[in-house]
PDB file of N, CA and C in Angstrom:
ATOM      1  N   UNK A   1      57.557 125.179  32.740  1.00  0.00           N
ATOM      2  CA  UNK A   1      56.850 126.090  31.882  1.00  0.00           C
ATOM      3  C   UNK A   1      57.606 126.209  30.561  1.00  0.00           C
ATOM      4  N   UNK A   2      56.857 125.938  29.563  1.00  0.00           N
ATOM      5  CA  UNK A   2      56.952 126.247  28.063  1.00  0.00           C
ATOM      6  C   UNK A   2      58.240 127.727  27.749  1.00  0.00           C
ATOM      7  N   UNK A   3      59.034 127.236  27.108  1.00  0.00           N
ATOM      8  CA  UNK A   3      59.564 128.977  26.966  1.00  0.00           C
ATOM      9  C   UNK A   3      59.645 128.694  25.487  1.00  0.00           C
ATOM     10  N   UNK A   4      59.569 130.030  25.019  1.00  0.00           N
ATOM     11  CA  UNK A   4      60.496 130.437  23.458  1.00  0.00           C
ATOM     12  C   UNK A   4      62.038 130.209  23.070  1.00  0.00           C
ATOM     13  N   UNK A   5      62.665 130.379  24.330  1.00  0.00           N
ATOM     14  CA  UNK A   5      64.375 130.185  23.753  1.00  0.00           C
ATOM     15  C   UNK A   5      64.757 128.290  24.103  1.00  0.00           C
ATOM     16  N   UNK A   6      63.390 127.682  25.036  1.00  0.00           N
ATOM     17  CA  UNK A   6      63.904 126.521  24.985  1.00  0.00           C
ATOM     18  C   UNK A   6      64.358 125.407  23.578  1.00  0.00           C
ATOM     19  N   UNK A   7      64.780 124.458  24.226  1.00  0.00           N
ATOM     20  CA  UNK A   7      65.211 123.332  22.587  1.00  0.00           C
ATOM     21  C   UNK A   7      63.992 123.221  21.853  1.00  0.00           C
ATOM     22  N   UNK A   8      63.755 122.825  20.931  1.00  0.00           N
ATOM     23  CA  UNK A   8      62.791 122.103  20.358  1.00  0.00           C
ATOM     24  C   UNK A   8      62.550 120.676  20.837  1.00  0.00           C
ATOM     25  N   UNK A   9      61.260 120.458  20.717  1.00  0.00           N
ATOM     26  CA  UNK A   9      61.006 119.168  21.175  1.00  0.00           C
ATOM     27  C   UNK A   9      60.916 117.768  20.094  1.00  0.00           C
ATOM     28  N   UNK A  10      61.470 117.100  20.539  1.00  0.00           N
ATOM     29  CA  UNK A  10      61.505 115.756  19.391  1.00  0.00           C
ATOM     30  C   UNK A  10      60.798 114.844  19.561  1.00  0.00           C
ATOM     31  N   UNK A  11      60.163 113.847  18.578  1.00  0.00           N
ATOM     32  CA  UNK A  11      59.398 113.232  19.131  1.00  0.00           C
ATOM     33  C   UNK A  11      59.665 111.798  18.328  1.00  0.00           C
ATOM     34  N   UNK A  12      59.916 110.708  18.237  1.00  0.00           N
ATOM     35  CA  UNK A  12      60.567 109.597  17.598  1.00  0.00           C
ATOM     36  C   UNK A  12      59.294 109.696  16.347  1.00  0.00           C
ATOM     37  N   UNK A  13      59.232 108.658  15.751  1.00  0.00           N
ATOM     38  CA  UNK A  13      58.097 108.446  14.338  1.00  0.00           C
ATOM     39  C   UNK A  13      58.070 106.972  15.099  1.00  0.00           C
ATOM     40  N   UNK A  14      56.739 106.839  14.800  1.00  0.00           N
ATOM     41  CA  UNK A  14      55.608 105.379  14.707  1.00  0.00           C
ATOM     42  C   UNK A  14      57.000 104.566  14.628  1.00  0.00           C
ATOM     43  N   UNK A  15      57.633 104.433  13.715  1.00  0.00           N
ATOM     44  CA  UNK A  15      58.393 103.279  13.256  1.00  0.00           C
ATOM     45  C   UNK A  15      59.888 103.042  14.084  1.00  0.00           C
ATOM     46  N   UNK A  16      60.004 104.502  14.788  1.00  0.00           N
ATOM     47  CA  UNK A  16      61.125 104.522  15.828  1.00  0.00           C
ATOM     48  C   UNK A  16      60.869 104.114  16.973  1.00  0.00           C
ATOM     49  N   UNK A  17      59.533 103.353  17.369  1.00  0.00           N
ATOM     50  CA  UNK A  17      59.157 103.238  19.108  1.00  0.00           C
ATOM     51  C   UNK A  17      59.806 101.790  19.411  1.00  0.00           C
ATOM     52  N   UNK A  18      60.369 101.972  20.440  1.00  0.00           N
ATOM     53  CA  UNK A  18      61.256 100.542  21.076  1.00  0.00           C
ATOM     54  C   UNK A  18      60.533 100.462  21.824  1.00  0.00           C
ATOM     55  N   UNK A  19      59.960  98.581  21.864  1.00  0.00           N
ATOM     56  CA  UNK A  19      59.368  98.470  23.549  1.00  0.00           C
ATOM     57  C   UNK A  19      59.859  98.575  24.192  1.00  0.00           C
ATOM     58  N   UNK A  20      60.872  98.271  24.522  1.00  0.00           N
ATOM     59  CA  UNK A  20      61.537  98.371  25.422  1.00  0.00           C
ATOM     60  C   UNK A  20      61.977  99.470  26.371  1.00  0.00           C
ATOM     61  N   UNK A  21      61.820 100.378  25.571  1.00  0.00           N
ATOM     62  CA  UNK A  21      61.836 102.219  26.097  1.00  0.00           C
ATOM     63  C   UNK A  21      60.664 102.739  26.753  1.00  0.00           C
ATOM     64  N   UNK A  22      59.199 101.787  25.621  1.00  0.00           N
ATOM     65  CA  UNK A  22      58.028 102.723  26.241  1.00  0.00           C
ATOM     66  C   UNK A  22      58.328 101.846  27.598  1.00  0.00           C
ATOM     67  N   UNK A  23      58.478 100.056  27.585  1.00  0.00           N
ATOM     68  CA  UNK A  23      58.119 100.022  28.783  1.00  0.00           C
ATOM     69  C   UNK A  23      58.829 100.349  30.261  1.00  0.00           C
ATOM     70  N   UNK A  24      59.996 101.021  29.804  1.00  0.00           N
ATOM     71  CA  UNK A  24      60.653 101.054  31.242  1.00  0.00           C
ATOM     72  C   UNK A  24      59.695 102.860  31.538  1.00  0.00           C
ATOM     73  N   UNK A  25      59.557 103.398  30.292  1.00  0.00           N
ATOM     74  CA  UNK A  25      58.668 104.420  30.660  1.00  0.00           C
ATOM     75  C   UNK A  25      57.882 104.641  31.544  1.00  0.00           C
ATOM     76  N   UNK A  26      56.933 103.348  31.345  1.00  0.00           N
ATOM     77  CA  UNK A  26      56.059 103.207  32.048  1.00  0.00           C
ATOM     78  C   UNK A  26      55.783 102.469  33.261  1.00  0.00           C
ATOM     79  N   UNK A  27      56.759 102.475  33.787  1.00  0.00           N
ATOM     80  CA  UNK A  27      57.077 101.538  35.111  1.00  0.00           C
ATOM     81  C   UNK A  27      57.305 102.416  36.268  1.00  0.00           C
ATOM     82  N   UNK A  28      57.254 103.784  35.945  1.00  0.00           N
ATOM     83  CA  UNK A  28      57.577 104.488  37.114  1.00  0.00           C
ATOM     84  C   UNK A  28      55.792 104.778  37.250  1.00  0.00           C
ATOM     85  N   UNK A  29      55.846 104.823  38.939  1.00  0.00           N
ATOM     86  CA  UNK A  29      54.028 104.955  38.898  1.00  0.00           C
ATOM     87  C   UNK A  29      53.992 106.817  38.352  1.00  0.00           C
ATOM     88  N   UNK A  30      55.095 107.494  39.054  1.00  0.00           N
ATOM     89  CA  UNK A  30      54.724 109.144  38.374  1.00  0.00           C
ATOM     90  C   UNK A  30      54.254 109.040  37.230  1.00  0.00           C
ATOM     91  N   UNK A  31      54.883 108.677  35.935  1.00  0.00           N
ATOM     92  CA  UNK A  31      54.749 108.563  34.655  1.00  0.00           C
ATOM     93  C   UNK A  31      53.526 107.965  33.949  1.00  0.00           C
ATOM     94  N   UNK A  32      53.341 106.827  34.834  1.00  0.00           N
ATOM     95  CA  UNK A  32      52.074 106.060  34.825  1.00  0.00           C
ATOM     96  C   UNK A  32      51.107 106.814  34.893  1.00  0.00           C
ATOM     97  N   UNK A  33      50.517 107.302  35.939  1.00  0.00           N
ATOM     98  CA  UNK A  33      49.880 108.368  36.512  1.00  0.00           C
ATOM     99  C   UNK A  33      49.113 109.523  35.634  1.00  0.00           C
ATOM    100  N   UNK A  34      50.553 109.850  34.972  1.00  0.00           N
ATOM    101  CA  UNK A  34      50.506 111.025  33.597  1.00  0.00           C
ATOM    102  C   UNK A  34      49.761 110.571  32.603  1.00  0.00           C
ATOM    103  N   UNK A  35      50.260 109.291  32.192  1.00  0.00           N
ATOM    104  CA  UNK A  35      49.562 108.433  30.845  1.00  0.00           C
ATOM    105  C   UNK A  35      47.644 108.023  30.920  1.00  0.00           C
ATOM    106  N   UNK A  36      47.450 107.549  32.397  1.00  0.00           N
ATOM    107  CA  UNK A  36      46.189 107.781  32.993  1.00  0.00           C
ATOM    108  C   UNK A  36      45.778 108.730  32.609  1.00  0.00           C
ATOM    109  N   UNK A  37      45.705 109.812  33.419  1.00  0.00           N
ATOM    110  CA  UNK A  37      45.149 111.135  33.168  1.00  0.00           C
ATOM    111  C   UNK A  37      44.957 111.799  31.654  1.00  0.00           C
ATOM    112  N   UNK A  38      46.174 111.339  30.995  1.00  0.00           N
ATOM    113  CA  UNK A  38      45.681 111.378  29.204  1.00  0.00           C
ATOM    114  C   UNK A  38      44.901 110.287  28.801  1.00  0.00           C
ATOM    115  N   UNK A  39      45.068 109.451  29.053  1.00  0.00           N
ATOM    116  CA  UNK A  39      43.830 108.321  28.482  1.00  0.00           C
ATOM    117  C   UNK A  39      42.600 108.686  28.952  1.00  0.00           C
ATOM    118  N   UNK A  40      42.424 109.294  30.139  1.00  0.00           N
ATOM    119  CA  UNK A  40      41.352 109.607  30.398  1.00  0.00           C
ATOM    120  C   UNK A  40      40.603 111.206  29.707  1.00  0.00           C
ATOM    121  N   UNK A  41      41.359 111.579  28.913  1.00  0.00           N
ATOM    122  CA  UNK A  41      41.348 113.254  28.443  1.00  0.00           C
ATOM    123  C   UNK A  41      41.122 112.957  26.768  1.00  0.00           C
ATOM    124  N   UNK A  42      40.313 113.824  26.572  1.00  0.00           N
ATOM    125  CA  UNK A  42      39.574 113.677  24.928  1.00  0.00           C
ATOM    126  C   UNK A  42      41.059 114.751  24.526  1.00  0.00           C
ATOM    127  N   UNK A  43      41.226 115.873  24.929  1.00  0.00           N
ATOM    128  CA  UNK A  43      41.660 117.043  24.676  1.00  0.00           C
ATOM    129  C   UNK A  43      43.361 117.073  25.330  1.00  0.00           C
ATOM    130  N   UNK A  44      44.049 117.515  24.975  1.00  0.00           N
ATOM    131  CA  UNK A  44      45.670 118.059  25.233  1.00  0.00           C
ATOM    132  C   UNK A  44      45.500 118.724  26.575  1.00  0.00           C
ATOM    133  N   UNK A  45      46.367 118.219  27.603  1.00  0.00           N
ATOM    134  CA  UNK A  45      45.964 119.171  29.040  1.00  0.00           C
ATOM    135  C   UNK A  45      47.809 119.902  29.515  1.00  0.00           C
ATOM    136  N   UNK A  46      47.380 120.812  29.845  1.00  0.00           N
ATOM    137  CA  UNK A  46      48.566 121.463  30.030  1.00  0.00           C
ATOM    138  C   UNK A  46      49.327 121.106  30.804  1.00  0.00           C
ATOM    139  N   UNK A  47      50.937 120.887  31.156  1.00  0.00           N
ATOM    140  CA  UNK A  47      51.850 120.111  32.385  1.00  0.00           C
ATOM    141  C   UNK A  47      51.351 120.633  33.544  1.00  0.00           C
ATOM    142  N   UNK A  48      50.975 122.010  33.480  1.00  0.00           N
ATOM    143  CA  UNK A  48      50.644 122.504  34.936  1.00  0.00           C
ATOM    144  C   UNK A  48      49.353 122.409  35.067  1.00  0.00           C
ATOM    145  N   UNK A  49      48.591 121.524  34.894  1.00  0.00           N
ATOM    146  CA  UNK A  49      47.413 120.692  35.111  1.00  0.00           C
ATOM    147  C   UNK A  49      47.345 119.467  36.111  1.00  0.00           C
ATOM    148  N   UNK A  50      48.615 119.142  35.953  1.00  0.00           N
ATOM    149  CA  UNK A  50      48.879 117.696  36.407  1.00  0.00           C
ATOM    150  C   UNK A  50      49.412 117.833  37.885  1.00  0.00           C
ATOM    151  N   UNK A  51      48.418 117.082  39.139  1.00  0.00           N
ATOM    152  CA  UNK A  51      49.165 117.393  40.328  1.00  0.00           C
ATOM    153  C   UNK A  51      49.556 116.392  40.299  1.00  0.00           C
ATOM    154  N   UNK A  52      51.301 116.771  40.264  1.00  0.00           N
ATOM    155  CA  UNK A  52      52.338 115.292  40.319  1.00  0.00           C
ATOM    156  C   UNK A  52      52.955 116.068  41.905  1.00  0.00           C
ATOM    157  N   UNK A  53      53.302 114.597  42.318  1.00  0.00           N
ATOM    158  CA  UNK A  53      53.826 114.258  43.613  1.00  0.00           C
ATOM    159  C   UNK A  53      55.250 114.832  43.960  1.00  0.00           C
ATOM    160  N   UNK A  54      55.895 115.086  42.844  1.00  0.00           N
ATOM    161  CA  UNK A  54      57.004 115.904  42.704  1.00  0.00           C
ATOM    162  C   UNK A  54      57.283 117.074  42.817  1.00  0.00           C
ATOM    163  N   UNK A  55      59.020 117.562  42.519  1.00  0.00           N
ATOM    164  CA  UNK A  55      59.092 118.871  42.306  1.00  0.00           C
ATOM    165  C   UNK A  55      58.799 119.036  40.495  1.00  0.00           C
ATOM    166  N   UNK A  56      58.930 120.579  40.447  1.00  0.00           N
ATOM    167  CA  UNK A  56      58.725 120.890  39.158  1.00  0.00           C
ATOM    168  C   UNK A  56      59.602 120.276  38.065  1.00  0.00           C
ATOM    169  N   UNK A  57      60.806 120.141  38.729  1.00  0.00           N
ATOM    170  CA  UNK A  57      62.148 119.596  37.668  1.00  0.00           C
ATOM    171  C   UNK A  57      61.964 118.424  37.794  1.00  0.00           C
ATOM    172  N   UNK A  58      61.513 117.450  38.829  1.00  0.00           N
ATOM    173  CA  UNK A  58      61.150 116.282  38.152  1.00  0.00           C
ATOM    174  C   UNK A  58      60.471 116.232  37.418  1.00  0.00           C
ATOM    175  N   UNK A  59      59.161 117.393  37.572  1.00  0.00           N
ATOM    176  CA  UNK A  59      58.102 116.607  37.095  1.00  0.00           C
ATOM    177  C   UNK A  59      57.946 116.976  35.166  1.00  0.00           C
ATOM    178  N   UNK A  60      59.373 117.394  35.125  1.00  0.00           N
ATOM    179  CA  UNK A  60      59.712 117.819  33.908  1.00  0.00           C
ATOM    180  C   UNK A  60      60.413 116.859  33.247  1.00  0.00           C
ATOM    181  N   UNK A  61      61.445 116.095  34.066  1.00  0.00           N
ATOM    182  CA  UNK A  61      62.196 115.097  33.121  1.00  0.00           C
ATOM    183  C   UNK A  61      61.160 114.051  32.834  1.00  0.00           C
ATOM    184  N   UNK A  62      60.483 113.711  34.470  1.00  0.00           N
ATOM    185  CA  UNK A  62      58.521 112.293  34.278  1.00  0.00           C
ATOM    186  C   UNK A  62      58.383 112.481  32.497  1.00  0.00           C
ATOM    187  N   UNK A  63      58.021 113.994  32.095  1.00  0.00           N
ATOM    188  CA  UNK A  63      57.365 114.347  30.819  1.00  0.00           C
ATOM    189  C   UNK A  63      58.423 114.388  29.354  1.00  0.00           C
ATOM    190  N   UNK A  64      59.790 114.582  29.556  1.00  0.00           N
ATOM    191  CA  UNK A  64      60.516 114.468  28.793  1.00  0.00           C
ATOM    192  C   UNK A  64      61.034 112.643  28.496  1.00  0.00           C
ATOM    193  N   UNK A  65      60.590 111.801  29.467  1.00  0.00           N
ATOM    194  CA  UNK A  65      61.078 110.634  28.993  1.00  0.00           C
ATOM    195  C   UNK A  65      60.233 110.054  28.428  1.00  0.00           C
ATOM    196  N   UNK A  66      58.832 110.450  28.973  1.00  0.00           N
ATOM    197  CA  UNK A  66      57.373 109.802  28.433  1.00  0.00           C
ATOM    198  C   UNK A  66      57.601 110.698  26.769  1.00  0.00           C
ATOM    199  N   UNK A  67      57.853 111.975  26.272  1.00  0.00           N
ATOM    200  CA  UNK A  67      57.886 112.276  24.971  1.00  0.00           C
ATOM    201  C   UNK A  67      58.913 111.500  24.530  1.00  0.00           C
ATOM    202  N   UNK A  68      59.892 111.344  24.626  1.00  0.00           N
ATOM    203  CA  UNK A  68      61.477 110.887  24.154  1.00  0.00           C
ATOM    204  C   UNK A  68      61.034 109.406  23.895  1.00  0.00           C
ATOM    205  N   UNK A  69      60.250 108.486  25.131  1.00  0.00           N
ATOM    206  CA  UNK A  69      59.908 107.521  24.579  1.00  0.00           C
ATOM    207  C   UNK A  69      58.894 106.907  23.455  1.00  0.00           C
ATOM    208  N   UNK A  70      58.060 108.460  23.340  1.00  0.00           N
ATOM    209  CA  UNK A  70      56.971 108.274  21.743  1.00  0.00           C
ATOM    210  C   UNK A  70      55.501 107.668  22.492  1.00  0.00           C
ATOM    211  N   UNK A  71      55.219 108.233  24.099  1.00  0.00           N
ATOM    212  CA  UNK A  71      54.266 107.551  24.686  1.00  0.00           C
ATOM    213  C   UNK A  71      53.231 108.921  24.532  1.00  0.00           C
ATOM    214  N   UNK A  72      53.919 110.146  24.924  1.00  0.00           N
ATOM    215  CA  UNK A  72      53.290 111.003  24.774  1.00  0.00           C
ATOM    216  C   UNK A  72      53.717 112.481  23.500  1.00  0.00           C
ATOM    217  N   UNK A  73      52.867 113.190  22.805  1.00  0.00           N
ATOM    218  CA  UNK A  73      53.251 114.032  22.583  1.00  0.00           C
ATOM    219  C   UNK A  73      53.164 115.944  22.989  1.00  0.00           C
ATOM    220  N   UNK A  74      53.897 116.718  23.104  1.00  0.00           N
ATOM    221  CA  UNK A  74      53.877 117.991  23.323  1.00  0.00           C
ATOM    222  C   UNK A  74      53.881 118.713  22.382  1.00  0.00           C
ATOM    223  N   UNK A  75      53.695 119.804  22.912  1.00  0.00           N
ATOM    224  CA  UNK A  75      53.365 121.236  22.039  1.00  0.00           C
ATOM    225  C   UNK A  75      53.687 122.418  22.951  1.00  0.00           C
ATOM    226  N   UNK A  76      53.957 123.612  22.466  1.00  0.00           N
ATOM    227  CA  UNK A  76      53.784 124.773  23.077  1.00  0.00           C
ATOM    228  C   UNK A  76      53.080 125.171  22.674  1.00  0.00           C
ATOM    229  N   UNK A  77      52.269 126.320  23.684  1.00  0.00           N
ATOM    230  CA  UNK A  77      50.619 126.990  23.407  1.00  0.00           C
ATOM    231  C   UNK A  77      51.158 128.112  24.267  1.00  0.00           C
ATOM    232  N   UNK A  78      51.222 129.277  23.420  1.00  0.00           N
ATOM    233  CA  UNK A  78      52.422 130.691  24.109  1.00  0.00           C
ATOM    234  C   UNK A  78      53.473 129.955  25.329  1.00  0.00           C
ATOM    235  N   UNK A  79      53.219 130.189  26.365  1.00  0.00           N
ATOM    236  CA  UNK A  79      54.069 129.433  27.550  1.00  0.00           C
ATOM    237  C   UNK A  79      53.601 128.063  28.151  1.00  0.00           C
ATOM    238  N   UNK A  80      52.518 127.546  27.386  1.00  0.00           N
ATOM    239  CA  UNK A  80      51.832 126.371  28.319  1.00  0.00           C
ATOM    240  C   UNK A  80      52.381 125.488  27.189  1.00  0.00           C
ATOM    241  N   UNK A  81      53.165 124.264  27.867  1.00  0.00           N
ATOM    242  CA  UNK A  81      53.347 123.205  26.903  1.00  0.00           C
ATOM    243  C   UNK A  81      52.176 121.868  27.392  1.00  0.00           C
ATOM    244  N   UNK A  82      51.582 121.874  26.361  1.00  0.00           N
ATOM    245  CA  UNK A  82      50.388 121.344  26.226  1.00  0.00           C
ATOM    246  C   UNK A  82      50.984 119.458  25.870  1.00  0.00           C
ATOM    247  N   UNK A  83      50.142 118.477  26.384  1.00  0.00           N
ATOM    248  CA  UNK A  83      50.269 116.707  26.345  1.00  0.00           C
ATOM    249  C   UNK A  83      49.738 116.146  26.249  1.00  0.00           C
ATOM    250  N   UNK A  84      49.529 115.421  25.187  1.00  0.00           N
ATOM    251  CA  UNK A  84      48.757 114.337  24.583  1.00  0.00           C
ATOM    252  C   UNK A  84      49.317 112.739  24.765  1.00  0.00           C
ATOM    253  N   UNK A  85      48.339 112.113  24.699  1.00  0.00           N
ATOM    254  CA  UNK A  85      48.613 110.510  24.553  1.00  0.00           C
ATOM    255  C   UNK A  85      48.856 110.176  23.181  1.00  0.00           C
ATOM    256  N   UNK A  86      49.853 109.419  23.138  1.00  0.00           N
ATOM    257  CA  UNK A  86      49.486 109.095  21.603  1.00  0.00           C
ATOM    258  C   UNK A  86      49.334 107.824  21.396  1.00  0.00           C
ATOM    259  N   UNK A  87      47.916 107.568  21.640  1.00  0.00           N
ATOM    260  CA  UNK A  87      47.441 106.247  21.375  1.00  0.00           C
ATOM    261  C   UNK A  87      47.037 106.141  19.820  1.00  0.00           C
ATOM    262  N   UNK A  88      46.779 106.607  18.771  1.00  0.00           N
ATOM    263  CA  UNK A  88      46.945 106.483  17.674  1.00  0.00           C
ATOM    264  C   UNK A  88      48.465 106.011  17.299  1.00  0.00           C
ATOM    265  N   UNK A  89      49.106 106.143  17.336  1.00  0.00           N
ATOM    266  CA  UNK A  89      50.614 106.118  17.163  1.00  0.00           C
ATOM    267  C   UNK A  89      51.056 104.140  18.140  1.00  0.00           C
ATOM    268  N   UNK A  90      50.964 104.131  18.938  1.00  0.00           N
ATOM    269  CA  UNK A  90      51.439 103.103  20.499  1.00  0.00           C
ATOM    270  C   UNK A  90      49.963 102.088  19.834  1.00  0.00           C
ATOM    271  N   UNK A  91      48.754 102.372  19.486  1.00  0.00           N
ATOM    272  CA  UNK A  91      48.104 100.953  18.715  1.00  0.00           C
ATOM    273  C   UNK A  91      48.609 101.182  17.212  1.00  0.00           C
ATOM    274  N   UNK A  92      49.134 101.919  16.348  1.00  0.00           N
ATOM    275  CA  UNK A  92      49.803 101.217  14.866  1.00  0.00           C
ATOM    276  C   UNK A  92      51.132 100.882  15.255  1.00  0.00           C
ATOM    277  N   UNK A  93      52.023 100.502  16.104  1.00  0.00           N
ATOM    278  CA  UNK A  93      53.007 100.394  16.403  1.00  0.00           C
ATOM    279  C   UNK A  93      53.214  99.062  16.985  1.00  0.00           C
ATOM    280  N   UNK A  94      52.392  99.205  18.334  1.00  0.00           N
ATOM    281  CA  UNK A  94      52.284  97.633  19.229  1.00  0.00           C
ATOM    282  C   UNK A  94      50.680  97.748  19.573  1.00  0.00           C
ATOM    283  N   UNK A  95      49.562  96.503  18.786  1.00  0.00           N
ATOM    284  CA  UNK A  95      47.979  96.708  18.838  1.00  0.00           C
ATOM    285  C   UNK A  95      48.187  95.918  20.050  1.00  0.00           C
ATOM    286  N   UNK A  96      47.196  96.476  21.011  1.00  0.00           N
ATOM    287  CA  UNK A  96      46.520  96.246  22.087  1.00  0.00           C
ATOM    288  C   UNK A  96      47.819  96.321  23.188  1.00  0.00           C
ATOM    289  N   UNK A  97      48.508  96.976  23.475  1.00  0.00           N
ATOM    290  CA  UNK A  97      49.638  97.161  24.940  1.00  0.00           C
ATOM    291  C   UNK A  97      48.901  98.208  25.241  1.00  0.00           C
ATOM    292  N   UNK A  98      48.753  99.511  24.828  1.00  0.00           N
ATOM    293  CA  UNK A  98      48.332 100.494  25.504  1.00  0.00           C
ATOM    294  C   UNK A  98      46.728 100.198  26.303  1.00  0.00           C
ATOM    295  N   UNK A  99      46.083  99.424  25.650  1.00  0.00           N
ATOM    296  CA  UNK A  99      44.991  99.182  26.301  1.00  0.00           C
ATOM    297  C   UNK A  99      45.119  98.405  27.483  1.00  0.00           C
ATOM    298  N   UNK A 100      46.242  96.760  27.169  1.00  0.00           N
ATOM    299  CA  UNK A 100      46.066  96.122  28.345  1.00  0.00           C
ATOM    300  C   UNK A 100      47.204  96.911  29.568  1.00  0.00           C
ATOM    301  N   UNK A 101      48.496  97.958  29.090  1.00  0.00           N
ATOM    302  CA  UNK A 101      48.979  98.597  30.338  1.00  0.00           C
ATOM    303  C   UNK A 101      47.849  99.433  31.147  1.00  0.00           C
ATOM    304  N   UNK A 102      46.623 100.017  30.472  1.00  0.00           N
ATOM    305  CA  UNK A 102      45.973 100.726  31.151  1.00  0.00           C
ATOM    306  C   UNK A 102      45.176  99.883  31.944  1.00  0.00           C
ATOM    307  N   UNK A 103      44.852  98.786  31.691  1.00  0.00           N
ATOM    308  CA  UNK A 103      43.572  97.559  32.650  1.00  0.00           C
ATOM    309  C   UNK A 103      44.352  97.372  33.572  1.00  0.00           C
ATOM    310  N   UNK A 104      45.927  96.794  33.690  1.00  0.00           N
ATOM    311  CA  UNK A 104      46.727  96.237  33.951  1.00  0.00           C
ATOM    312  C   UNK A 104      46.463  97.443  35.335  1.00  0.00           C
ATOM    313  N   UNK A 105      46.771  99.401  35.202  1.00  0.00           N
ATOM    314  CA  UNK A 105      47.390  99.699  36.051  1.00  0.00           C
ATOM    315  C   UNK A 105      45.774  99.722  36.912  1.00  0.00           C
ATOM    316  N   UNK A 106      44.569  99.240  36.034  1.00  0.00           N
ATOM    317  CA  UNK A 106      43.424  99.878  36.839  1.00  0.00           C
ATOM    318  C   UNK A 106      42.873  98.920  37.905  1.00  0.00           C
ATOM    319  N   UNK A 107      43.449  97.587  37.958  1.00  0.00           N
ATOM    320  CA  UNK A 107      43.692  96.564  38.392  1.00  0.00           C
ATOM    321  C   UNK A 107      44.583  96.801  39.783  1.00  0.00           C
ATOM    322  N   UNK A 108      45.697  97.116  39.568  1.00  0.00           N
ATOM    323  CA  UNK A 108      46.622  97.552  40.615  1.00  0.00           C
ATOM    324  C   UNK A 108      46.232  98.408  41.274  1.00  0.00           C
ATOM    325  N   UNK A 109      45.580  99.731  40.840  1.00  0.00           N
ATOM    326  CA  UNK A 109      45.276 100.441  41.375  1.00  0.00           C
ATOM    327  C   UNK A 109      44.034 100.605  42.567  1.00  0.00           C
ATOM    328  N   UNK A 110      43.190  99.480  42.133  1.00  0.00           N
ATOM    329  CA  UNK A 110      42.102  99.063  42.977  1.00  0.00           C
ATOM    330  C   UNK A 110      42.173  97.936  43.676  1.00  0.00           C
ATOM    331  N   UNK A 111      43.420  97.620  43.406  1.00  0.00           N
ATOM    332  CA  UNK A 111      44.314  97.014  45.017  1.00  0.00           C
ATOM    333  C   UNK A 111      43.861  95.284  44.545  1.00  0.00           C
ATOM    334  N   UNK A 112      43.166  95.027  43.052  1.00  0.00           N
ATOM    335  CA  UNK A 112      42.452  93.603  43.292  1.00  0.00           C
ATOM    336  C   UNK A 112      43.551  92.696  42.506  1.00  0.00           C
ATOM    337  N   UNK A 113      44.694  93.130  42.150  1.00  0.00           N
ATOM    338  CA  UNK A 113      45.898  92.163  41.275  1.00  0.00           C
ATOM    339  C   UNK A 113      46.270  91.271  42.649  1.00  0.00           C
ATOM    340  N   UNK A 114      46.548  89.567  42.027  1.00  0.00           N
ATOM    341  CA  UNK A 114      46.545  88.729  42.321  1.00  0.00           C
ATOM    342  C   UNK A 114      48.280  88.198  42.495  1.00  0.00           C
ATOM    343  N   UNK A 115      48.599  88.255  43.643  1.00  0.00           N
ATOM    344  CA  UNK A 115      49.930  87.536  43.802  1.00  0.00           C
ATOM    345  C   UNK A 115      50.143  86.507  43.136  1.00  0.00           C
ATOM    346  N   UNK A 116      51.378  86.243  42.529  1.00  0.00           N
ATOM    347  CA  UNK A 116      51.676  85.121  41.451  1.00  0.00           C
ATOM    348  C   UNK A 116      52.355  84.303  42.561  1.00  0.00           C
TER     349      UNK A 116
END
């Protein structure tokens, strides 16, 4: 939960995103999961929206590495810290990854990815 005396939140710039960061980001299925559920969301959905498989303190750092890595962004909204995708940002940065990680996980996810 969102507080007032917590840090401020940082968020890299367009020109600071390492692939290499988003993608280990996105390799954990929790995190994955998160990025789903925003791709699938027109609107900012609150952390305590999200039924993650975790405890709360994980499911706090899941959201601090996905911001830290510039995949997602936050906000506070009084105590609700509110999460966005930032696919504006992840296509002027690297065009077309965010689209093919999302086929990629919808693929896996429906069990039809093909052993190499």
């Amino acid at each position: 939960m969102a507080s007032r005396t917590s840090t401020p939140l940082t968020h890299p710039d367009v020109s600071e995103l390492d692939l290499f960061r988003l993608m280990a980001a996105m390799t954990d299925p929790v995190r994955l999961g998160i990025v789903i559920q925003l791709a699938d969301s027109s609107d900012d959905i609150p952390c305590t929206d999200f039924a993650l498989p975790v405890t709360k303190s994980a499911g706090t750092r899941h959201f601090r590495v996905l911001r830290e890595a510039g995949v997602i962004h936050q906000h506070d909204v009084g105590v609700r810290r509110m999460s966005r995708l930032r696919s504006d940002d992840l296509e002027t940065r690297f065009p077309g990854l965010l689209k093919l990680i999302l086929q990629e996980a919808a693929h896996y996810n429906r069990g039809d990815r093909q052993a190499s």
